[in-house]
PDB file of N, CA and C in Angstrom:
ATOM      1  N   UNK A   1       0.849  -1.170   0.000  1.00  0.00           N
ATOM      2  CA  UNK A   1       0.000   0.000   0.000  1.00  0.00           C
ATOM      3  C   UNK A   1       0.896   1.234   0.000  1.00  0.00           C
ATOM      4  N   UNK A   2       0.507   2.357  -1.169  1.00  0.00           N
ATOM      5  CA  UNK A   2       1.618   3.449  -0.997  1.00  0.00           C
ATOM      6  C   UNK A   2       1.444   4.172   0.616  1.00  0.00           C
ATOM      7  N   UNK A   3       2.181   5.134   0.490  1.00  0.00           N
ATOM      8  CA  UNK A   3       1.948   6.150   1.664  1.00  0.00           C
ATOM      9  C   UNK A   3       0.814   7.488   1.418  1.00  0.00           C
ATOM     10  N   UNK A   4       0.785   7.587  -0.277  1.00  0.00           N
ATOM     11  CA  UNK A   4      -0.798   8.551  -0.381  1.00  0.00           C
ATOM     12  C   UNK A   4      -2.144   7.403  -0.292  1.00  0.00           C
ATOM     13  N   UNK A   5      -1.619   6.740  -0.110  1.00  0.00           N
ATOM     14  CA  UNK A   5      -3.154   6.000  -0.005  1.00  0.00           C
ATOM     15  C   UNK A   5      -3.240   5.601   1.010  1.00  0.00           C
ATOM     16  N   UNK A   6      -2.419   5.721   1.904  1.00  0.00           N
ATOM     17  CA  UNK A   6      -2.505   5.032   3.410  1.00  0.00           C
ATOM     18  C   UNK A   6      -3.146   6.775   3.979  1.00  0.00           C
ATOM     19  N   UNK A   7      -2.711   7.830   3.489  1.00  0.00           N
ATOM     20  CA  UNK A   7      -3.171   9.122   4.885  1.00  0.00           C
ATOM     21  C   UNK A   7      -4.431   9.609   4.064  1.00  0.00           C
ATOM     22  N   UNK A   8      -4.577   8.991   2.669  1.00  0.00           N
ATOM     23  CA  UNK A   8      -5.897   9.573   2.214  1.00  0.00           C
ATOM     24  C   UNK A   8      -7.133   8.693   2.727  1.00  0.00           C
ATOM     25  N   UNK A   9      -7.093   7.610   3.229  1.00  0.00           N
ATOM     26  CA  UNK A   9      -7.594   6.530   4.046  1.00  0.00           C
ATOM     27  C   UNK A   9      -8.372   7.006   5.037  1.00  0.00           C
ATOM     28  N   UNK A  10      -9.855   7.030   5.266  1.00  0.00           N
ATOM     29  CA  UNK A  10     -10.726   7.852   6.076  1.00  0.00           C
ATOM     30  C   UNK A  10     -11.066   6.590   7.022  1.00  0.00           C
ATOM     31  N   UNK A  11     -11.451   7.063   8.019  1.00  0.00           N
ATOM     32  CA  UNK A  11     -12.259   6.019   9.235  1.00  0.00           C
ATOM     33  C   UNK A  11     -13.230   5.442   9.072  1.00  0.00           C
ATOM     34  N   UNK A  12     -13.728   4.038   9.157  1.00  0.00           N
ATOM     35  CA  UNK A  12     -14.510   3.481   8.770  1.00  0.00           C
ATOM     36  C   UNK A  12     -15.965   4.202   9.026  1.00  0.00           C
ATOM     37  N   UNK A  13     -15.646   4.501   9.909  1.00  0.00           N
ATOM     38  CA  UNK A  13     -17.170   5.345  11.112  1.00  0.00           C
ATOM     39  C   UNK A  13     -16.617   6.654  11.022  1.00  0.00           C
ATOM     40  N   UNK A  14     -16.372   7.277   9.898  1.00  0.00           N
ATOM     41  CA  UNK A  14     -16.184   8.502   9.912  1.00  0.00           C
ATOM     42  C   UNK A  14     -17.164   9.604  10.440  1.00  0.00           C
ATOM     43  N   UNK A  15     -18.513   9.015   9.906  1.00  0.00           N
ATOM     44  CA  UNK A  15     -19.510  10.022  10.321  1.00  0.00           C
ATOM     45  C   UNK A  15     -20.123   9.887  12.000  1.00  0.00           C
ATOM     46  N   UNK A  16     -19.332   9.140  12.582  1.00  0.00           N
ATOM     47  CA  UNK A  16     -19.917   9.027  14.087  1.00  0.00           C
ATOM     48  C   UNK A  16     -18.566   9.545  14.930  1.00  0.00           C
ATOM     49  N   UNK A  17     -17.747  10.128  14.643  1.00  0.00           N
ATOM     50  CA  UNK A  17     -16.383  11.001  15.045  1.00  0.00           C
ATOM     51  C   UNK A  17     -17.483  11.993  15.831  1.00  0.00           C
ATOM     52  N   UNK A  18     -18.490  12.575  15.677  1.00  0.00           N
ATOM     53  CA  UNK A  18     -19.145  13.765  16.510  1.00  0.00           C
ATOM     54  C   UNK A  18     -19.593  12.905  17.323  1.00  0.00           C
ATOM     55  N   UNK A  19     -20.159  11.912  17.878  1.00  0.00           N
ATOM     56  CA  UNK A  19     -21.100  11.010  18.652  1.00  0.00           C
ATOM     57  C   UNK A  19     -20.153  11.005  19.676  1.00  0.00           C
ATOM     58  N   UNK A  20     -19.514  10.599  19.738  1.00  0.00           N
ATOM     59  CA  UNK A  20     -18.611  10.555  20.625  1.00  0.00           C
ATOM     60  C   UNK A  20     -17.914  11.534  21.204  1.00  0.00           C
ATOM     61  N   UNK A  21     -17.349  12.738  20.625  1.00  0.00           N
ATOM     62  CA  UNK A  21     -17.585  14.443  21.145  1.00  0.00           C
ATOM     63  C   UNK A  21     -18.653  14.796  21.879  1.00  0.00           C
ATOM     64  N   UNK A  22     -19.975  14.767  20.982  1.00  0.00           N
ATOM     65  CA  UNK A  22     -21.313  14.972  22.043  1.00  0.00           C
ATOM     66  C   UNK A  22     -21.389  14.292  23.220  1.00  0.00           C
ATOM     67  N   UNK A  23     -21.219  13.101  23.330  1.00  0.00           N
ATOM     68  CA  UNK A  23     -21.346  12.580  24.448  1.00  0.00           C
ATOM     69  C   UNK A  23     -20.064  12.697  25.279  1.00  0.00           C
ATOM     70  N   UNK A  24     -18.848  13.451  25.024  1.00  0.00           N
ATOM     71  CA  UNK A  24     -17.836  13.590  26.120  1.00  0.00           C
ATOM     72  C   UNK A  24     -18.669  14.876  26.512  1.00  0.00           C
ATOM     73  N   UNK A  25     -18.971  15.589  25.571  1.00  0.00           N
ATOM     74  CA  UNK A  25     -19.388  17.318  26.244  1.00  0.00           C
ATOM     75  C   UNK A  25     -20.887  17.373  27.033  1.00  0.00           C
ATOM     76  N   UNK A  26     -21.755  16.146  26.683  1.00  0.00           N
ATOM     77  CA  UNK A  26     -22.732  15.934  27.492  1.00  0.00           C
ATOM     78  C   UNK A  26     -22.471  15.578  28.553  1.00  0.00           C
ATOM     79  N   UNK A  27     -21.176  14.306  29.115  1.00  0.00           N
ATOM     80  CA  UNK A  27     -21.087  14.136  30.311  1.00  0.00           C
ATOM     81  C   UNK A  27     -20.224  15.244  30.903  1.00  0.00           C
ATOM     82  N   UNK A  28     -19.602  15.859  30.423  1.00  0.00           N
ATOM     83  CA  UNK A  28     -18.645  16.980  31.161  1.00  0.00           C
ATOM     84  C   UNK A  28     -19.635  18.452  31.793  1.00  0.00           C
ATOM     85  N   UNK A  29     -20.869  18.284  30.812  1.00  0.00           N
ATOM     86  CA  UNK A  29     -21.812  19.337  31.121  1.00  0.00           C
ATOM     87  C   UNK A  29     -22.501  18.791  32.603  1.00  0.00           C
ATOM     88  N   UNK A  30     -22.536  19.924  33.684  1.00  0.00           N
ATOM     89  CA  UNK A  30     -23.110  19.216  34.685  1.00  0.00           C
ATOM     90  C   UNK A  30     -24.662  19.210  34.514  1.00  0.00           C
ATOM     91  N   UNK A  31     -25.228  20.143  33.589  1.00  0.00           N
ATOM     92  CA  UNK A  31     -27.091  19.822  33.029  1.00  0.00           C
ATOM     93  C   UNK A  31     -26.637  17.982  32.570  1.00  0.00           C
ATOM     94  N   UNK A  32     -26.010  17.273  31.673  1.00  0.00           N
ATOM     95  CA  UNK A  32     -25.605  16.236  31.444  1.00  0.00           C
ATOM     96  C   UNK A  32     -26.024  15.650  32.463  1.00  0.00           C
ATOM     97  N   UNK A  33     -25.647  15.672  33.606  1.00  0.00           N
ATOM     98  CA  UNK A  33     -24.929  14.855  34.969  1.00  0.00           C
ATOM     99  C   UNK A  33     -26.460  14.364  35.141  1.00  0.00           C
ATOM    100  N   UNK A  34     -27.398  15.965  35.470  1.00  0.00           N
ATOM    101  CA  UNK A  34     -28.773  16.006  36.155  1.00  0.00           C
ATOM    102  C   UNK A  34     -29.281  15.141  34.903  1.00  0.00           C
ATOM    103  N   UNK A  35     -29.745  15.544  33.825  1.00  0.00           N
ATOM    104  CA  UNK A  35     -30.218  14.386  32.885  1.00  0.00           C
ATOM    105  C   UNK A  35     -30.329  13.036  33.289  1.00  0.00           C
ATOM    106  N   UNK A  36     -28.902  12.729  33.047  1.00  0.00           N
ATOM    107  CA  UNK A  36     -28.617  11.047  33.388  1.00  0.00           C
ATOM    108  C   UNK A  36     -29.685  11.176  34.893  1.00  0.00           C
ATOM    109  N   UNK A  37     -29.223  11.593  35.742  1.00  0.00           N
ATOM    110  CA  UNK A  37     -29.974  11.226  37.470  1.00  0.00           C
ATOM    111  C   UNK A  37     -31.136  11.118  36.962  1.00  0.00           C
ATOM    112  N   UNK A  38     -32.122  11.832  36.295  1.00  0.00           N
ATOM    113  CA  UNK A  38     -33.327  11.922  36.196  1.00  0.00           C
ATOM    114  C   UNK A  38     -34.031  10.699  35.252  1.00  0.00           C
ATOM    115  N   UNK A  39     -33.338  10.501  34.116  1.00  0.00           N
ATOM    116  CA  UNK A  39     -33.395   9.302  33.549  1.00  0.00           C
ATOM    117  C   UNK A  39     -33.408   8.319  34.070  1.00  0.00           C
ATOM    118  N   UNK A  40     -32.442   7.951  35.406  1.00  0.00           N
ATOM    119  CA  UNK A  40     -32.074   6.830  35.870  1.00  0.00           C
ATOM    120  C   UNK A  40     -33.459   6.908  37.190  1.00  0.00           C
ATOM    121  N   UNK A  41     -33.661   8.015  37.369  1.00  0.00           N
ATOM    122  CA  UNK A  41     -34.875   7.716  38.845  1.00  0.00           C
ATOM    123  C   UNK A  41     -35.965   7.502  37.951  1.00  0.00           C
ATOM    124  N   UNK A  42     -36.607   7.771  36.812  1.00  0.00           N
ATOM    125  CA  UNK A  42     -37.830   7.663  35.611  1.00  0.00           C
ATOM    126  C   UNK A  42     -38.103   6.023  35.403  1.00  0.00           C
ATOM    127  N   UNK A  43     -36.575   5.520  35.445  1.00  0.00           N
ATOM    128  CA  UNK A  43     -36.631   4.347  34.783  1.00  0.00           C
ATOM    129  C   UNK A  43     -37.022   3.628  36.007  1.00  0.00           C
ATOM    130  N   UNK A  44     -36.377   3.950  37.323  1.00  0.00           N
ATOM    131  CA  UNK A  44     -36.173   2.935  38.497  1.00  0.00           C
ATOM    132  C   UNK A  44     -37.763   3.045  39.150  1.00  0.00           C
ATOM    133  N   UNK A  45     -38.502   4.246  38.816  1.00  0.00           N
ATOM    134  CA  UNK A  45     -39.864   4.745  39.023  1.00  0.00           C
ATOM    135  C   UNK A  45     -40.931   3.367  38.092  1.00  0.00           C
ATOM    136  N   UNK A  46     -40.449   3.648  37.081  1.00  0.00           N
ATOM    137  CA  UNK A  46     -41.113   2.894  36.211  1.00  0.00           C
ATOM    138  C   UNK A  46     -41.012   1.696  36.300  1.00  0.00           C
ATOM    139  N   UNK A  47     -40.031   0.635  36.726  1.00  0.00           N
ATOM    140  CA  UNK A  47     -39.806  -0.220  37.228  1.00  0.00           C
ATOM    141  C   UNK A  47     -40.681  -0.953  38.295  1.00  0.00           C
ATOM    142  N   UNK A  48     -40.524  -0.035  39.308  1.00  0.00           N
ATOM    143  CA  UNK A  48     -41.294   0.122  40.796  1.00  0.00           C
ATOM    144  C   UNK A  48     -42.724  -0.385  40.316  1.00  0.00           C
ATOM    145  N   UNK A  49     -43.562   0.891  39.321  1.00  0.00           N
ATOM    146  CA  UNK A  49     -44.895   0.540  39.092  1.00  0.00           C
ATOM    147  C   UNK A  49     -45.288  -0.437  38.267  1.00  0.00           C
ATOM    148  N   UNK A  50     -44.497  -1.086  37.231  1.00  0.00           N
ATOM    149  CA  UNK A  50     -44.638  -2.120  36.627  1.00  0.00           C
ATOM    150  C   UNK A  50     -44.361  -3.462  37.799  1.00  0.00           C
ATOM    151  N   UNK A  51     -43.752  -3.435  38.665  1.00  0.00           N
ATOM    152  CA  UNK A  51     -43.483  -4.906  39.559  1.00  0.00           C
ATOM    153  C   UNK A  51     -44.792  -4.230  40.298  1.00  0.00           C
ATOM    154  N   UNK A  52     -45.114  -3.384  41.217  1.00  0.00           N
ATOM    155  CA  UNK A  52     -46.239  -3.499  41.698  1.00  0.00           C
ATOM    156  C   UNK A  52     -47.606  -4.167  41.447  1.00  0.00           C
ATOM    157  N   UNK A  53     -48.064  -3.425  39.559  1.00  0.00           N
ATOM    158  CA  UNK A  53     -49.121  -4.119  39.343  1.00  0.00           C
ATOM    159  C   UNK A  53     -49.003  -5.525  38.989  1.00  0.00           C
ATOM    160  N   UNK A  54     -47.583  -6.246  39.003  1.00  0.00           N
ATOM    161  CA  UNK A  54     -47.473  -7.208  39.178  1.00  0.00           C
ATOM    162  C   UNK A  54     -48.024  -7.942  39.810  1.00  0.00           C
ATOM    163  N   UNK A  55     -47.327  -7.721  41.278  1.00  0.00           N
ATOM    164  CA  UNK A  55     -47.724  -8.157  42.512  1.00  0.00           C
ATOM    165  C   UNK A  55     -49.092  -7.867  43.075  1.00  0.00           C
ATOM    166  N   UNK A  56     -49.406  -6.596  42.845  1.00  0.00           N
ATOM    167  CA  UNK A  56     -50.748  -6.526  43.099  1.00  0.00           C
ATOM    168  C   UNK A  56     -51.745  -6.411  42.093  1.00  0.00           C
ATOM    169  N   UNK A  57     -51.401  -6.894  40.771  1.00  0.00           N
ATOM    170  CA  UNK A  57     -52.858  -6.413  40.116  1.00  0.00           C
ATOM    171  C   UNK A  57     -54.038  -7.124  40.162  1.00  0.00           C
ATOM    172  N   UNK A  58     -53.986  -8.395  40.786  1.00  0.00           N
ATOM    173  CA  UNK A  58     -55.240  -9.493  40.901  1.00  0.00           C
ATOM    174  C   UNK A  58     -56.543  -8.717  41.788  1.00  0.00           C
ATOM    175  N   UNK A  59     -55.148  -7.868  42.949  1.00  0.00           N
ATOM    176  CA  UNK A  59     -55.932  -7.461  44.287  1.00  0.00           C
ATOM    177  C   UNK A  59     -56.903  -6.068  44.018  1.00  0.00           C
ATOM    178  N   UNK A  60     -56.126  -5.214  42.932  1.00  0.00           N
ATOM    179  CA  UNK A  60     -56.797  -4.232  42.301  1.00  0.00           C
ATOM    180  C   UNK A  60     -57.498  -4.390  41.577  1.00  0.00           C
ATOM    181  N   UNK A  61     -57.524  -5.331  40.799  1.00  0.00           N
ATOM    182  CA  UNK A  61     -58.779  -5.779  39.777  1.00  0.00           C
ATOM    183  C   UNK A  61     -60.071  -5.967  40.874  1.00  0.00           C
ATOM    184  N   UNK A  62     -59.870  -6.870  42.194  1.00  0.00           N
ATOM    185  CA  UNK A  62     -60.841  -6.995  42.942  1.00  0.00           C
ATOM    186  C   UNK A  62     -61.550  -6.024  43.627  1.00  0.00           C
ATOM    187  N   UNK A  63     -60.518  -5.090  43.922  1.00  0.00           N
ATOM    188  CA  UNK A  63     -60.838  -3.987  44.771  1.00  0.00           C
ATOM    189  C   UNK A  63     -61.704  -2.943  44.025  1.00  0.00           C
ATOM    190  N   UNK A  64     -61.681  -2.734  42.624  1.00  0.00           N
ATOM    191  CA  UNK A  64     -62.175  -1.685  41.624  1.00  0.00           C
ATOM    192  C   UNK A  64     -63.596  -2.851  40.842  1.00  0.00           C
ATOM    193  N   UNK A  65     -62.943  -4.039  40.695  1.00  0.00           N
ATOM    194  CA  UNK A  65     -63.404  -4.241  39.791  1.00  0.00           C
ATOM    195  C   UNK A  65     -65.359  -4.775  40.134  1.00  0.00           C
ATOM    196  N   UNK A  66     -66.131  -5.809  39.105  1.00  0.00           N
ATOM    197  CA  UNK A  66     -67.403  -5.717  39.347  1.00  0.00           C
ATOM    198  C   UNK A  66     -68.278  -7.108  40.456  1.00  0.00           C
ATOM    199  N   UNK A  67     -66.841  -7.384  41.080  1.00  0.00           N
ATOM    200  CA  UNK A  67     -67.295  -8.227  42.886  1.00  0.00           C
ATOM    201  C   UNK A  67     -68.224  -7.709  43.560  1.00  0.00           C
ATOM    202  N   UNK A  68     -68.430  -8.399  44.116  1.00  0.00           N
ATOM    203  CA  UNK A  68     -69.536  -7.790  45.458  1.00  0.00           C
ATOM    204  C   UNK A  68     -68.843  -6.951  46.347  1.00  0.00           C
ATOM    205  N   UNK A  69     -67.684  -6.846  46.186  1.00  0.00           N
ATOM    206  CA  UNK A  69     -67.057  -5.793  47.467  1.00  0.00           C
ATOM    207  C   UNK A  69     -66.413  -4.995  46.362  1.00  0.00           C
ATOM    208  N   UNK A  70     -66.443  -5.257  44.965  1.00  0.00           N
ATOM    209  CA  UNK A  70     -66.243  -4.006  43.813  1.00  0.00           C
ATOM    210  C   UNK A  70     -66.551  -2.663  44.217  1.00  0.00           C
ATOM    211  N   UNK A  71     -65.733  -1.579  43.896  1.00  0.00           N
ATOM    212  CA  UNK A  71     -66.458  -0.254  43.902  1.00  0.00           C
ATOM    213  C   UNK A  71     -67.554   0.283  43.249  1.00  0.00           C
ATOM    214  N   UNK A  72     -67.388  -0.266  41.945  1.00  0.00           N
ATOM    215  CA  UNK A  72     -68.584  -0.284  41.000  1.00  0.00           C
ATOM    216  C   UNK A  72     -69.749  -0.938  41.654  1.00  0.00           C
ATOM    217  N   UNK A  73     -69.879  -1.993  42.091  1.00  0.00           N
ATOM    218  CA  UNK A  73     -71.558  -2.694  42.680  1.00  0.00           C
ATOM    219  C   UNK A  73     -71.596  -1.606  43.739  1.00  0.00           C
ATOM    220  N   UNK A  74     -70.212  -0.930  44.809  1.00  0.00           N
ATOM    221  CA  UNK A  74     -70.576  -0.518  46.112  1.00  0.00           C
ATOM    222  C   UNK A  74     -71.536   0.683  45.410  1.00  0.00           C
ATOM    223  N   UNK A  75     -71.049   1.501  45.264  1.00  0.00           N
ATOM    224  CA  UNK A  75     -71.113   2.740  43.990  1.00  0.00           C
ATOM    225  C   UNK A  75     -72.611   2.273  43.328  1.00  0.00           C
ATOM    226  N   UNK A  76     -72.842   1.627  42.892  1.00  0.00           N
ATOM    227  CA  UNK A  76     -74.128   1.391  42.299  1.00  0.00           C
ATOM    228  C   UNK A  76     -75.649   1.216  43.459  1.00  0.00           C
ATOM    229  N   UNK A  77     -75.202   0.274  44.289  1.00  0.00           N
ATOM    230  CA  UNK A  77     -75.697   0.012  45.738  1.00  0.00           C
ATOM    231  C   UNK A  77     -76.555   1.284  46.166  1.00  0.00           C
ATOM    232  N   UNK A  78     -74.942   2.462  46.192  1.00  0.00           N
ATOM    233  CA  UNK A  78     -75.568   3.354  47.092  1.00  0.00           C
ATOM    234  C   UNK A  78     -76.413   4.533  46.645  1.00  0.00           C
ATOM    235  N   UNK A  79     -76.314   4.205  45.228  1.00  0.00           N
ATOM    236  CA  UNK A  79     -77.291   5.389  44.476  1.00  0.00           C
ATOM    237  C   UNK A  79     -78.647   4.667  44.407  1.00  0.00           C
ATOM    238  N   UNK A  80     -79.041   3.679  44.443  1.00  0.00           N
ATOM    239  CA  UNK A  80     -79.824   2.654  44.321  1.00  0.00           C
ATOM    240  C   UNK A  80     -80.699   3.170  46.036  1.00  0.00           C
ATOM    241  N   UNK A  81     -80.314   3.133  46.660  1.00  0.00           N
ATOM    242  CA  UNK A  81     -80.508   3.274  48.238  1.00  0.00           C
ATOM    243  C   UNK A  81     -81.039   5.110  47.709  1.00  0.00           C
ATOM    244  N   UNK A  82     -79.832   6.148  47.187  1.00  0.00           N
ATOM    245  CA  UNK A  82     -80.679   7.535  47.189  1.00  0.00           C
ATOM    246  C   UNK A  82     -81.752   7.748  46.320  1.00  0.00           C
ATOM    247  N   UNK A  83     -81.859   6.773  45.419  1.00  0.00           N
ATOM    248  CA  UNK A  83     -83.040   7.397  44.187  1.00  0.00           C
ATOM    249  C   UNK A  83     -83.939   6.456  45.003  1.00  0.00           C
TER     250      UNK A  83
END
């Protein structure tokens, strides 16, 4: 391989040379820093409420839903009783 064809030779990923700038100057930015924190409590938030209705969604279906101890029958019950 000559030596003009070796320095005329561009980077495979030439066009992602900025990606990697942005993201040094995003983490060096301390708005950066807060981002990431906030991202990371959104996700760990979101997490939280997805295992909850996990764990509890049988009990919330019961609690809302159209059982005899449903809110909907209670709720229906008691208008039933005012009219």
């Amino acid at each position: 391989m000559s030596e003009d064809h070796a320095k005329k030779r561009e980077p495979v990923f030439r066009g992602t040379r900025w990606i990697g700038r942005a993201m040094r100057r995003f983490l060096a930015d301390p708005d950066g820093a807060t981002a990431i924190e906030y991202a990371l409590l959104g996700a760990m938030i979101a997490v939280a409420c997805i295992a909850s209705f996990t764990i509890f969604g049988d009990a919330l279906g019961n609690l809302f839903g159209t059982g005899p101890g449903g809110a909907g029958n209670v709720i229906a019950r008691q208008t039933e009783k005012l009219g």
